[in-house]
C-alpha atoms as a PDB file:
ATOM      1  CA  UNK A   1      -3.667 -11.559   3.226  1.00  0.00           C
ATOM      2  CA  UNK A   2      -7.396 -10.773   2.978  1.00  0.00           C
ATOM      3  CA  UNK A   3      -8.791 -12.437   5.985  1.00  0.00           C
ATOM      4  CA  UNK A   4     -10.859 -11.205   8.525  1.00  0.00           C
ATOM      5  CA  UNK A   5      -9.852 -10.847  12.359  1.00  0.00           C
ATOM      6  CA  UNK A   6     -11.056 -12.949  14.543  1.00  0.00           C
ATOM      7  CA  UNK A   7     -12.256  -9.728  16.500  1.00  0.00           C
ATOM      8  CA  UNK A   8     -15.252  -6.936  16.053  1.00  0.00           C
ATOM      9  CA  UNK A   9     -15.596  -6.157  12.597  1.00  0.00           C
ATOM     10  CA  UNK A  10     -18.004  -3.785  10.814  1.00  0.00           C
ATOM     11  CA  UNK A  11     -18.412  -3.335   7.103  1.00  0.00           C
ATOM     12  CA  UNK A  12     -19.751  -0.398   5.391  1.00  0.00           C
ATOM     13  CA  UNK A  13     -20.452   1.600   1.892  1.00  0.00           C
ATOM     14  CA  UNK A  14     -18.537   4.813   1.846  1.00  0.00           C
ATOM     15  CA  UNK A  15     -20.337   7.162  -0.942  1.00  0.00           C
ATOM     16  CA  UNK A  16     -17.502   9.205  -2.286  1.00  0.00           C
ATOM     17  CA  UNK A  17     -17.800  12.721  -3.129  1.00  0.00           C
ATOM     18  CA  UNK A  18     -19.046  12.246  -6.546  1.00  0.00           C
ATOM     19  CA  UNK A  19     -21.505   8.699  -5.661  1.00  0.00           C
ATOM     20  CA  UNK A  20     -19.394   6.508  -6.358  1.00  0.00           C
ATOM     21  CA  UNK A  21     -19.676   3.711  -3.658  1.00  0.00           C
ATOM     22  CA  UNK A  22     -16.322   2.276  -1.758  1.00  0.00           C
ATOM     23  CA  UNK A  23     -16.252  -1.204  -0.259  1.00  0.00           C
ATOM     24  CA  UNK A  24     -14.550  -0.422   3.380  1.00  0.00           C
ATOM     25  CA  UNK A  25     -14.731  -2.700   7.028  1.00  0.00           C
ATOM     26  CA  UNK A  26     -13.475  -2.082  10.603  1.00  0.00           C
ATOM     27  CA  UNK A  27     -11.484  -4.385  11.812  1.00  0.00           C
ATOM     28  CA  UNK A  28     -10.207  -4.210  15.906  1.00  0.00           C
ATOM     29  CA  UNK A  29     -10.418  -3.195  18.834  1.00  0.00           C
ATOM     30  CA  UNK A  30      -7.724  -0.937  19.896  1.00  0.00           C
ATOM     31  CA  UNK A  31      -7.681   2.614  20.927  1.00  0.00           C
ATOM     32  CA  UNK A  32      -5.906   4.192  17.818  1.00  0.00           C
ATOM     33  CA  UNK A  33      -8.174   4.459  14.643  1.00  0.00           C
ATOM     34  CA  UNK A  34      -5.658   3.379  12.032  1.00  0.00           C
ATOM     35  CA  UNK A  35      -6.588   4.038   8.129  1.00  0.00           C
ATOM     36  CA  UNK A  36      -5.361   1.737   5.380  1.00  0.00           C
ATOM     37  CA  UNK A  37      -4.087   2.643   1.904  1.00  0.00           C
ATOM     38  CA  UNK A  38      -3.460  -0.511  -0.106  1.00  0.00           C
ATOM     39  CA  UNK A  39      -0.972  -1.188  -2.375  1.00  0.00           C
ATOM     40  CA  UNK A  40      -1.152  -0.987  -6.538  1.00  0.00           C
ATOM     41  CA  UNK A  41      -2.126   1.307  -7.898  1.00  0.00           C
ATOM     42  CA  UNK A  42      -5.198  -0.689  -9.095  1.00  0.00           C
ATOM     43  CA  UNK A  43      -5.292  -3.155  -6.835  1.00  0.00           C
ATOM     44  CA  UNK A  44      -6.818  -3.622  -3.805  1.00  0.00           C
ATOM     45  CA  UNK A  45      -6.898  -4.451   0.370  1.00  0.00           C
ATOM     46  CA  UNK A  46      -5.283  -7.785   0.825  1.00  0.00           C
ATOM     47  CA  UNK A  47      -4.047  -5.927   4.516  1.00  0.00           C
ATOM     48  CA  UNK A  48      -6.325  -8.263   6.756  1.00  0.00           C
ATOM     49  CA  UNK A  49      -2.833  -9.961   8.154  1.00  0.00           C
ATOM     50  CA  UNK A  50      -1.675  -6.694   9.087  1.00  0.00           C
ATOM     51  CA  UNK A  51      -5.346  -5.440  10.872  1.00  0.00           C
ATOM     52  CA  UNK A  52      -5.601  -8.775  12.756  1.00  0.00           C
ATOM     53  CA  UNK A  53      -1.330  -8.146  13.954  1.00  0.00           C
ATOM     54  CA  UNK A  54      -2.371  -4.855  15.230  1.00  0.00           C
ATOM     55  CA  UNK A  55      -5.869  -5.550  16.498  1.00  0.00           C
ATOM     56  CA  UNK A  56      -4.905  -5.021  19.967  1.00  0.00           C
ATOM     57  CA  UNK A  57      -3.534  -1.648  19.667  1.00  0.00           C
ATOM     58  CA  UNK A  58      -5.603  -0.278  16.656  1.00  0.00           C
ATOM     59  CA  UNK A  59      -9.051   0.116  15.307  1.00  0.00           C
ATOM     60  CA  UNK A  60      -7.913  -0.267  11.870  1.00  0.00           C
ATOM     61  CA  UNK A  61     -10.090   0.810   8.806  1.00  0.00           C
ATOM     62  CA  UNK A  62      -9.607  -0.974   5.056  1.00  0.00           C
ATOM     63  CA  UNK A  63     -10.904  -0.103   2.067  1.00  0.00           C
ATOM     64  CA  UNK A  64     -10.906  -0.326  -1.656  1.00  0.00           C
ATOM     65  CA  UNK A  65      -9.666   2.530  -3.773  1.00  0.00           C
ATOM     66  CA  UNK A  66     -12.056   3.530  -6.606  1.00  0.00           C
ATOM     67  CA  UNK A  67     -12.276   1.247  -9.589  1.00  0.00           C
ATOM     68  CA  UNK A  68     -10.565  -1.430  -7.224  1.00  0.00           C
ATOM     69  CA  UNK A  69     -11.677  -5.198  -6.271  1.00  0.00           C
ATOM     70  CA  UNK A  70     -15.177  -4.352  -4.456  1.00  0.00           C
ATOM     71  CA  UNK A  71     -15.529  -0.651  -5.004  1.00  0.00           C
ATOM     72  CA  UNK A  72     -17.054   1.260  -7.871  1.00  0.00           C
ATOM     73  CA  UNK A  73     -15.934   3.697 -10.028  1.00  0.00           C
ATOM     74  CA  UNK A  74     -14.238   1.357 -12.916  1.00  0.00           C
ATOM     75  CA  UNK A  75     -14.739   4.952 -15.133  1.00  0.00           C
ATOM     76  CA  UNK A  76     -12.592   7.025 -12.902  1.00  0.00           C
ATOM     77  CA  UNK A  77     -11.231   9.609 -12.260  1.00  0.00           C
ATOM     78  CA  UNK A  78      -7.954   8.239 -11.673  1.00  0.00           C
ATOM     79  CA  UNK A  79      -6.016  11.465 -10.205  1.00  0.00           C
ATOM     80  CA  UNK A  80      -4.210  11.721  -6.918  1.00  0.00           C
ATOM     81  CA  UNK A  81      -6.869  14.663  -5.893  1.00  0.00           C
ATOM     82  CA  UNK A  82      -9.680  11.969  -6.485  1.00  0.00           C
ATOM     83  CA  UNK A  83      -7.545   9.109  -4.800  1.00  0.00           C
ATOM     84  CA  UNK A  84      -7.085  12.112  -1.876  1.00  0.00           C
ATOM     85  CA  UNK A  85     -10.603  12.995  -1.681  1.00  0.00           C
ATOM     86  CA  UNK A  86     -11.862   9.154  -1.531  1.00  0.00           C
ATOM     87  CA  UNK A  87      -9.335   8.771   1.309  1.00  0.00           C
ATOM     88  CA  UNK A  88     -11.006  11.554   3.160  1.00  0.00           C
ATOM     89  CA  UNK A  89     -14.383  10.049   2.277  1.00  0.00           C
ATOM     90  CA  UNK A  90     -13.455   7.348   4.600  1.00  0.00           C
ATOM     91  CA  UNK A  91     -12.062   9.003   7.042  1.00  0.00           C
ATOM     92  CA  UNK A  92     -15.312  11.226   7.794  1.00  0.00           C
ATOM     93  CA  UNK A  93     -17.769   8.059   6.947  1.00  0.00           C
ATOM     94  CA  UNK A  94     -16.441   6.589  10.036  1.00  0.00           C
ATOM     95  CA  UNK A  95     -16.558   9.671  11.827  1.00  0.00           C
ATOM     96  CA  UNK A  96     -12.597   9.939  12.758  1.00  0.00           C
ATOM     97  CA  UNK A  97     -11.201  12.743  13.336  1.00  0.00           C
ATOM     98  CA  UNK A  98      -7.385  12.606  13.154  1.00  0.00           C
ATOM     99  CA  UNK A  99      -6.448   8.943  12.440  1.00  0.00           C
ATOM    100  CA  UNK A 100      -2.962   7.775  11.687  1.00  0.00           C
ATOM    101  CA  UNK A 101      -2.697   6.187   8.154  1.00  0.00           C
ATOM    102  CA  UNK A 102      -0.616   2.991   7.344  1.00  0.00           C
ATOM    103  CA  UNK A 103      -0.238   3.080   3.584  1.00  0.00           C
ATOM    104  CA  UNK A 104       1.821   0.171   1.976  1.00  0.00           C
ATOM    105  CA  UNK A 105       3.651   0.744  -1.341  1.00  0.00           C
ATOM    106  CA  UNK A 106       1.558   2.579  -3.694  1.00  0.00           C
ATOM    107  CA  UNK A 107      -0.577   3.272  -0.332  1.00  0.00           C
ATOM    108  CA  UNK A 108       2.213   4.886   0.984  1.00  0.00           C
ATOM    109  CA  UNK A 109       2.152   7.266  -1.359  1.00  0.00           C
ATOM    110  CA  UNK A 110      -1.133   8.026  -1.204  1.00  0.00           C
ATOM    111  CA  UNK A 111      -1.061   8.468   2.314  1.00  0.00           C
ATOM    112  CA  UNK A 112       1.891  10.315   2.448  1.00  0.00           C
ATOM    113  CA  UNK A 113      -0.346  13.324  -0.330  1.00  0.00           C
ATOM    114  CA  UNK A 114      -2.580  12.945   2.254  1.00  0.00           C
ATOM    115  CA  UNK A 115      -0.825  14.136   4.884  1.00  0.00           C
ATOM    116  CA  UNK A 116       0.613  17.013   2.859  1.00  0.00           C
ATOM    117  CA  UNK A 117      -2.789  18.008   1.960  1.00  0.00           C
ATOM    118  CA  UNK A 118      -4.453  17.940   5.601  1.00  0.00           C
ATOM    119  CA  UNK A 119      -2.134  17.602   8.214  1.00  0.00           C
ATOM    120  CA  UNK A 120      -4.644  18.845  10.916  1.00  0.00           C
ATOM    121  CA  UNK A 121      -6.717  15.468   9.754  1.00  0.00           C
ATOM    122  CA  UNK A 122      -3.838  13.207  10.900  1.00  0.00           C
ATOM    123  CA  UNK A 123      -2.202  12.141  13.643  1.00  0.00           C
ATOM    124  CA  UNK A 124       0.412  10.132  12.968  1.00  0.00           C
ATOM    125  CA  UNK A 125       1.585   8.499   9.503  1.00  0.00           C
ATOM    126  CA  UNK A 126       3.149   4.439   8.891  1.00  0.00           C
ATOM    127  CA  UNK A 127       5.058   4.424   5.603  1.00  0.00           C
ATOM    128  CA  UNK A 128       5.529   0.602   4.738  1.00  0.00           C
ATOM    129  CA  UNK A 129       7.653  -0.317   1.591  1.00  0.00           C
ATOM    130  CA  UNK A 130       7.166   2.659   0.088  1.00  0.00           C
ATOM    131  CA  UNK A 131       9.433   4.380  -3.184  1.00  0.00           C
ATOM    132  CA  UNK A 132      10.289   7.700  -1.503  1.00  0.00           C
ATOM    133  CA  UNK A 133      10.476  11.016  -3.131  1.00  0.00           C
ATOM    134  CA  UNK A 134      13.293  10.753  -5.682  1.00  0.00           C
ATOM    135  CA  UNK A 135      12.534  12.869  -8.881  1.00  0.00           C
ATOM    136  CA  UNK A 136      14.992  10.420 -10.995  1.00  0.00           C
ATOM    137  CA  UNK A 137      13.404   7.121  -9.651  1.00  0.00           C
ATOM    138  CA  UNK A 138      16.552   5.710  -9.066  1.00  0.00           C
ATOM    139  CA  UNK A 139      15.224   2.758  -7.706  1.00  0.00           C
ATOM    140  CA  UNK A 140      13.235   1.641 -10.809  1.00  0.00           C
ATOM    141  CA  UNK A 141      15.670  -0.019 -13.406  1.00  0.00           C
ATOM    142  CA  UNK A 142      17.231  -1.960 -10.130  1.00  0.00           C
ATOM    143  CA  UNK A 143      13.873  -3.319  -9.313  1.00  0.00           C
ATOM    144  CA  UNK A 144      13.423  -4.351 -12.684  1.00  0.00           C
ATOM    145  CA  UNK A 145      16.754  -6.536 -12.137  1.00  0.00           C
ATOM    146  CA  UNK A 146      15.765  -7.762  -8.750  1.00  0.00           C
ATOM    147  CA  UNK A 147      13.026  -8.879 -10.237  1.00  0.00           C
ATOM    148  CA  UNK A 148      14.131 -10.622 -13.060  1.00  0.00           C
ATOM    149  CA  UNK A 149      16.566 -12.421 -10.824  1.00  0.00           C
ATOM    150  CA  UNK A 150      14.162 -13.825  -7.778  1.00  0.00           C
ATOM    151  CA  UNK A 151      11.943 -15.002 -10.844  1.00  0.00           C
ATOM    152  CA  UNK A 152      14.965 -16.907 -12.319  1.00  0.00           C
ATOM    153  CA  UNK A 153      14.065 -19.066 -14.947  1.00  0.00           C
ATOM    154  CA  UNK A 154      10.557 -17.958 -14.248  1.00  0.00           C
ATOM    155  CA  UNK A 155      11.038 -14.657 -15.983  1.00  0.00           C
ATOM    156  CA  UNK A 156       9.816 -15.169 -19.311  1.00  0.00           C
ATOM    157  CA  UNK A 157       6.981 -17.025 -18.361  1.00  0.00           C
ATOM    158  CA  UNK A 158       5.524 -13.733 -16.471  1.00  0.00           C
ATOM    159  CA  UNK A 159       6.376 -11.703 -19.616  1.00  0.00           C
ATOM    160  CA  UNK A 160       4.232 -14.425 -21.271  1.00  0.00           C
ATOM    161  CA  UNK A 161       1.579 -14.357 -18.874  1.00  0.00           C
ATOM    162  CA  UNK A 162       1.437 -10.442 -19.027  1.00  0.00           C
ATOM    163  CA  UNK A 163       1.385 -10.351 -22.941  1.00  0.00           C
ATOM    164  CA  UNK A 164      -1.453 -13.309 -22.894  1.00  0.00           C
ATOM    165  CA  UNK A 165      -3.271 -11.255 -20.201  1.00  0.00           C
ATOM    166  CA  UNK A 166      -2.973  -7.499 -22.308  1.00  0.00           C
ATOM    167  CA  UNK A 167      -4.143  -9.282 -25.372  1.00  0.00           C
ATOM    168  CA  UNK A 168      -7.080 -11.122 -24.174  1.00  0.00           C
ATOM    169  CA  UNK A 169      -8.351  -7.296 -22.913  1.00  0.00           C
ATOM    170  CA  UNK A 170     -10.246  -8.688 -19.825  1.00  0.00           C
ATOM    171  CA  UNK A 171      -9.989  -7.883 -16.650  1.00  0.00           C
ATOM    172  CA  UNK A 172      -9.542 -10.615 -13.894  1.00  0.00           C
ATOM    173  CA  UNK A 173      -8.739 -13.261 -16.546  1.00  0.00           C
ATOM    174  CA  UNK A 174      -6.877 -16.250 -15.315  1.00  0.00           C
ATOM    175  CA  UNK A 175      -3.463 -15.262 -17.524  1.00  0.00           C
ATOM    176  CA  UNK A 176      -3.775 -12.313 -15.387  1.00  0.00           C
ATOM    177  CA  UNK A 177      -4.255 -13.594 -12.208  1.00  0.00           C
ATOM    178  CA  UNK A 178      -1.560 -15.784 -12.778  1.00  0.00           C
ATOM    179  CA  UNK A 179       0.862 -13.156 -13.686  1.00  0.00           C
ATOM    180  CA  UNK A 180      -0.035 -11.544 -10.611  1.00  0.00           C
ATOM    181  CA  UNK A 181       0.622 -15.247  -8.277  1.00  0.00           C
ATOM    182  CA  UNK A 182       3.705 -15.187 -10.321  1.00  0.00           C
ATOM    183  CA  UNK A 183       4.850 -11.264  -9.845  1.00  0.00           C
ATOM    184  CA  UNK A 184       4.107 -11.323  -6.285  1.00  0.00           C
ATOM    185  CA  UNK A 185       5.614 -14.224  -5.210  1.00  0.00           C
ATOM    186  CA  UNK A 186       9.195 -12.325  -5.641  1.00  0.00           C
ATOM    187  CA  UNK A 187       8.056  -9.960  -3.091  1.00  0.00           C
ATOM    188  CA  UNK A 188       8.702 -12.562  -0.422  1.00  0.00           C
ATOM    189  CA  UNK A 189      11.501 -14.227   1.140  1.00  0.00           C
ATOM    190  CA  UNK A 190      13.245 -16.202  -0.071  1.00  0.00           C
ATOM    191  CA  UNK A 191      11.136 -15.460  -3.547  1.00  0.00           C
ATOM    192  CA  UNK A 192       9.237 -17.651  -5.324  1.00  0.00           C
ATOM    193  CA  UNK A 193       9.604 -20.156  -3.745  1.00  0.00           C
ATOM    194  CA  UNK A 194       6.675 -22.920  -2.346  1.00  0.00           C
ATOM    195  CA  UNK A 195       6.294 -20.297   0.588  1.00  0.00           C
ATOM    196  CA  UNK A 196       6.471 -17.508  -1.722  1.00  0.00           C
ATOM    197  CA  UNK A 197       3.802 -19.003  -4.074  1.00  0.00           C
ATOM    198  CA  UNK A 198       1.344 -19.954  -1.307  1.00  0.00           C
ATOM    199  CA  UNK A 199       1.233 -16.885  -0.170  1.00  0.00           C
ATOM    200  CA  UNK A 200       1.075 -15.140  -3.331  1.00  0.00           C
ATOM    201  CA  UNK A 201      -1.487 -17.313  -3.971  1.00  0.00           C
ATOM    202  CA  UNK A 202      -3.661 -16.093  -0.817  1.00  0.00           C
ATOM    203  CA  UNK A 203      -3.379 -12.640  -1.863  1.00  0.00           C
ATOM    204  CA  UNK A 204      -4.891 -13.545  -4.681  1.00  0.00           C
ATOM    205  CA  UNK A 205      -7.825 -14.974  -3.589  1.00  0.00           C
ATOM    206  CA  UNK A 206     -10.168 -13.648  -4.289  1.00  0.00           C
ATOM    207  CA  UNK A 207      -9.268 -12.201  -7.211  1.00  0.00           C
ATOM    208  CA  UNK A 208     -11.047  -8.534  -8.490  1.00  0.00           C
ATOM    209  CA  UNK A 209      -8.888  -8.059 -11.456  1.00  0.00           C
ATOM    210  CA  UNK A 210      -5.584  -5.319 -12.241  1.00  0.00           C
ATOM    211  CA  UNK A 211      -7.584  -1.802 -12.962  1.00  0.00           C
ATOM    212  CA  UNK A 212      -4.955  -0.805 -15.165  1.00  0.00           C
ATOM    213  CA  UNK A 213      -6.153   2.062 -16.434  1.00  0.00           C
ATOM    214  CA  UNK A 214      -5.913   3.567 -12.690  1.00  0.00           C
ATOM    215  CA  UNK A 215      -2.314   2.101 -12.458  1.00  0.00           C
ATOM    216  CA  UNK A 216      -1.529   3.935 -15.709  1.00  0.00           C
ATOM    217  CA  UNK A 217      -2.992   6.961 -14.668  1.00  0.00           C
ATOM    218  CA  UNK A 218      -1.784   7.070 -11.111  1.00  0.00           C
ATOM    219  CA  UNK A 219       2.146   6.121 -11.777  1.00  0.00           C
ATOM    220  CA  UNK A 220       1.981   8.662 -14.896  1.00  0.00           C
ATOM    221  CA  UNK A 221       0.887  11.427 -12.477  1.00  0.00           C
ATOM    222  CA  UNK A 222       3.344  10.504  -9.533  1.00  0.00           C
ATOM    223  CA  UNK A 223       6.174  10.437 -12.117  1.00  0.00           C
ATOM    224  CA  UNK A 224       5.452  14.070 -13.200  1.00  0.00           C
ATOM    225  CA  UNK A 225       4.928  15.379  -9.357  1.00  0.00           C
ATOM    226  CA  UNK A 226       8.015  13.623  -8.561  1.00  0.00           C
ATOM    227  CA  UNK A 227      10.120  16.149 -11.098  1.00  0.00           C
ATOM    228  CA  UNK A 228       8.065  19.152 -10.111  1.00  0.00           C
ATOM    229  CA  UNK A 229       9.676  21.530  -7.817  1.00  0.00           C
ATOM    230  CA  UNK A 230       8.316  21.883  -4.088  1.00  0.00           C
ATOM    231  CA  UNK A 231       7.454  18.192  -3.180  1.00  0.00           C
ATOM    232  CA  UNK A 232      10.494  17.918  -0.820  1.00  0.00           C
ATOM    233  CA  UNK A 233       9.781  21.124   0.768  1.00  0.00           C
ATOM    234  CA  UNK A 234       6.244  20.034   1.595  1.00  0.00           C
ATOM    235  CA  UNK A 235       7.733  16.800   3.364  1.00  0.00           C
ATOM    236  CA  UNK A 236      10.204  19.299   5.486  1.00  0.00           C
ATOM    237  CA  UNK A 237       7.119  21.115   6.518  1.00  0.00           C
ATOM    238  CA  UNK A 238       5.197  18.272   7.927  1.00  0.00           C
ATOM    239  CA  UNK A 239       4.763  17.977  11.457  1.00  0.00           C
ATOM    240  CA  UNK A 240       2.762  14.605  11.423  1.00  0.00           C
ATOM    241  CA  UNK A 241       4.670  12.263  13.109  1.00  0.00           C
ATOM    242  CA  UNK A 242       6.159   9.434  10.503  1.00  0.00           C
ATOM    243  CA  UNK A 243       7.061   5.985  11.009  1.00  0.00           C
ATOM    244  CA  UNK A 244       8.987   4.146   7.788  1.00  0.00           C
ATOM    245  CA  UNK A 245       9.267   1.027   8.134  1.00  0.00           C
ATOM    246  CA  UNK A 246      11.113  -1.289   4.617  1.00  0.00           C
ATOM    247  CA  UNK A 247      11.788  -4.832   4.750  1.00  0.00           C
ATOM    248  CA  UNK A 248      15.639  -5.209   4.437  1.00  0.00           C
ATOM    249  CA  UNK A 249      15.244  -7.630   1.397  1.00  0.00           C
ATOM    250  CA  UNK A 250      12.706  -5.526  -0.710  1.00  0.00           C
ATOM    251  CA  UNK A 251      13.812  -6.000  -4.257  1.00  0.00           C
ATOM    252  CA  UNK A 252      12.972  -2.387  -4.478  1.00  0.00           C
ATOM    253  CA  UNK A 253      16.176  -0.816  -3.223  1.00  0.00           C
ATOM    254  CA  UNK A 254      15.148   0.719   0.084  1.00  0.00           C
ATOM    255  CA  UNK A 255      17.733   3.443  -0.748  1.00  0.00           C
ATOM    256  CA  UNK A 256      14.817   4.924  -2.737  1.00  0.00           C
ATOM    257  CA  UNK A 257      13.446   6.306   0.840  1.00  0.00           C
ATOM    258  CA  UNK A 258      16.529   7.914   2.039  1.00  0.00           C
ATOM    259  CA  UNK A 259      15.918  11.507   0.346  1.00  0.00           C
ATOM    260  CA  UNK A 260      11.973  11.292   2.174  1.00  0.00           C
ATOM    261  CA  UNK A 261      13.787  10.533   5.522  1.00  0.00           C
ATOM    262  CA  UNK A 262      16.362  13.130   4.947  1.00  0.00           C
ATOM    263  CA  UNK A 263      13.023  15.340   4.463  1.00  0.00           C
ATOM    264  CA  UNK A 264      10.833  14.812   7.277  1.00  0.00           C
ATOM    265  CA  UNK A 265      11.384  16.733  10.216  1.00  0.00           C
ATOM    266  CA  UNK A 266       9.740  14.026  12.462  1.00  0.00           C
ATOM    267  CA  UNK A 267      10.486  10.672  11.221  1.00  0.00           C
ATOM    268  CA  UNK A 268      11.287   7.311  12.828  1.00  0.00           C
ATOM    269  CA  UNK A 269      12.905   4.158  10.443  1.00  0.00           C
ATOM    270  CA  UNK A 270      12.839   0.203  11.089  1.00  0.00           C
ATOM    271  CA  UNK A 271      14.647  -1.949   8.676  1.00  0.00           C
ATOM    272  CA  UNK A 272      13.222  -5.741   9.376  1.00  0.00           C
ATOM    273  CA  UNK A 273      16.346  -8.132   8.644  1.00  0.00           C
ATOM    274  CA  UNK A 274      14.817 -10.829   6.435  1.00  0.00           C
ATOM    275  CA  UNK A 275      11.679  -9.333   5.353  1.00  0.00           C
ATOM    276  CA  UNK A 276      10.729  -8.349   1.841  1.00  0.00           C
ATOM    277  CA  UNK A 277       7.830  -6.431   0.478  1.00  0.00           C
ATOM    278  CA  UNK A 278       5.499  -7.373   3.015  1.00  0.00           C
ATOM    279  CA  UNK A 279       7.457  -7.077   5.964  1.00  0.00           C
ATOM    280  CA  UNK A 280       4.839  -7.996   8.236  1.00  0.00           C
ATOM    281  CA  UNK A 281       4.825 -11.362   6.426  1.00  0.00           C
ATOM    282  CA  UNK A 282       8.335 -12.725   7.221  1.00  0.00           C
ATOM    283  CA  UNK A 283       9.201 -10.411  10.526  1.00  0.00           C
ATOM    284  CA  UNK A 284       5.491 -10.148  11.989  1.00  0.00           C
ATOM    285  CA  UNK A 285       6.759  -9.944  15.771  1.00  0.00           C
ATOM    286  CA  UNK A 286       9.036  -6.906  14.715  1.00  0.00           C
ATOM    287  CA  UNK A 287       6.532  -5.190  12.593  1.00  0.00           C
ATOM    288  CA  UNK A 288       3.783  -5.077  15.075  1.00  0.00           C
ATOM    289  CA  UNK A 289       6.397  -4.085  17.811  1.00  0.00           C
ATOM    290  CA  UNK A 290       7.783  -1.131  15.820  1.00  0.00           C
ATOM    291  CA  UNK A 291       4.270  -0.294  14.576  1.00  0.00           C
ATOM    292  CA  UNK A 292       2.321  -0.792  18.170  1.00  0.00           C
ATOM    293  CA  UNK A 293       4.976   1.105  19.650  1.00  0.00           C
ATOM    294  CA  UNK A 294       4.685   3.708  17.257  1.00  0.00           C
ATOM    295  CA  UNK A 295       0.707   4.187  17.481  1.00  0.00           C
ATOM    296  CA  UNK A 296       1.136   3.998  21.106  1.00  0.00           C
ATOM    297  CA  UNK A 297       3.393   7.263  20.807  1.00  0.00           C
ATOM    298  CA  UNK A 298       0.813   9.031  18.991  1.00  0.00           C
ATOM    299  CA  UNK A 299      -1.765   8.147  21.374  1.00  0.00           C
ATOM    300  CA  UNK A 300       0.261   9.636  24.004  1.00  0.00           C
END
């Protein structure tokens, strides 16, 4: 998932507001500048598949969100106004001046704040396996399940794994890289299987290590703004154009996006028939249709 494109690609150190320094590369050639928000939080870019699908239409931009695989800032903050504000960072290091953002499950989220908080600095917004909008997080305790059930007998050994990993207090140990092979692999279809694992495996590699603290921080926040009055308003007020785009066999229930559609007053949705998580994984000729299409749009 972290490979390179086969086409122009230029690296760079983005110095955030505060110093801290953010790995980020270029990747394409295409006309649209397309910024990417990784998935986590606390991870970091394993989104070179989807750059290289897209190279044609899109100059696409990846980076590493503070604290993350090659960026620093391991001390924080970990807020959504930092997360914002490194976002931006990017954006005006490479000198673009309304890109559309593809954000990809926690991404999405972070792209989506984005958007709220600058709409004149975007033109056009990709939501990909995303959680939505829903105050009650519906969606949660059914993931949970899903999960538990792709893993099969599998199960405890990832609660093992994690447990090993937490007590050992390292970061990028090999009980927690494992857990993480093992976790992901249920995000693809048919999960965890040999497929599944490989692949798993390749997002994995290399490995920088769960920032937990930021994934702490960062779901603990979301969870609060998610009860708070307003946040569906804001989405009814955005004129960005949005594209959502779920894999039909996400074992997060994509029903968790349907109060975000309901909300936007410019929104298109693809549902990918086999696809999971990743939807660009198992339905790649779809994805980069919808999405190409999409950026096309935008470019007018």
């Amino acid at each position: 998932m972290g490979g390179e494109s086969t086409g122009r690609t230029g690296g760079g150190v983005v110095a955030a507001g505060d110093g801290a320094r953010l790995w980020a590369v270029r990747q394409g050639d295409g006309a649209v500048p397309v910024v990417f928000c990784h998935g986590g939080p606390g991870l970091w870019d394993t989104l070179g598949d989807v750059a290289e699908l897209l190279a044609g239409a899109a100059a696409s931009y990846r980076w590493d969100q503070r604290g993350c695989g090659r960026s620093e800032g391991r001390d924080g903050p970990f807020t959504m106004a930092r997360a914002i504000a490194d976002l931006d960072a990017v954006r005006a290091h490479f000198g673009l001046a309304r890109p559309v953002l593809l954000g990809h499950s926690w991404g999405a989220s972070l792209a989506l704040r984005y958007a709220l908080a600058h709409p004149e600095r975007v033109s056009g917004l990709v939501y990909v396996s995303g959680t939505g909008i829903d105050p009650q997080q519906t969606w949660r305790p059914a993931f949970l399940g899903n999960l538990d059930a792709a893993l099969g007998s599998q199960g405890p050994r990832l609660r093992e794994l994690w447990a090993r990993a937490a007590r050992d207090g390292g970061r990028g140990t090999a009980e927690e890289r494992a857990a993480c092979v093992l976790q992901w692999s249920a995000d693809f279809v048919p999960p965890a299987g040999p497929r599944a694992v490989a692949e798993a495996e390749r997002m994995a590699t290399p490995f920088f290590g769960v920032n937990a603290e930021a994934n702490a921080a960062l779901v603990a926040e979301e969870g609060k703004e998610l009860v708070s009055a307003g946040l569906r308003g804001r989405c009814a007020e955005l004129e960005v154009p949005v594209l959502v785009v779920d894999g039909e066999a996400d074992i997060r229930p994509r029903t968790a996006v349907d109060s975000l559609v309901a909300a936007l007053p410019r929104v298109e949705r693809v549902v990918l028939a086999g696809a999971g998580h990743l939807p660009w994984s198992e339905a790649p000729a779809e994805f980069g249709e919808a999405v190409t299409g999409f950026l096309e749009g935008v470019r007018g």
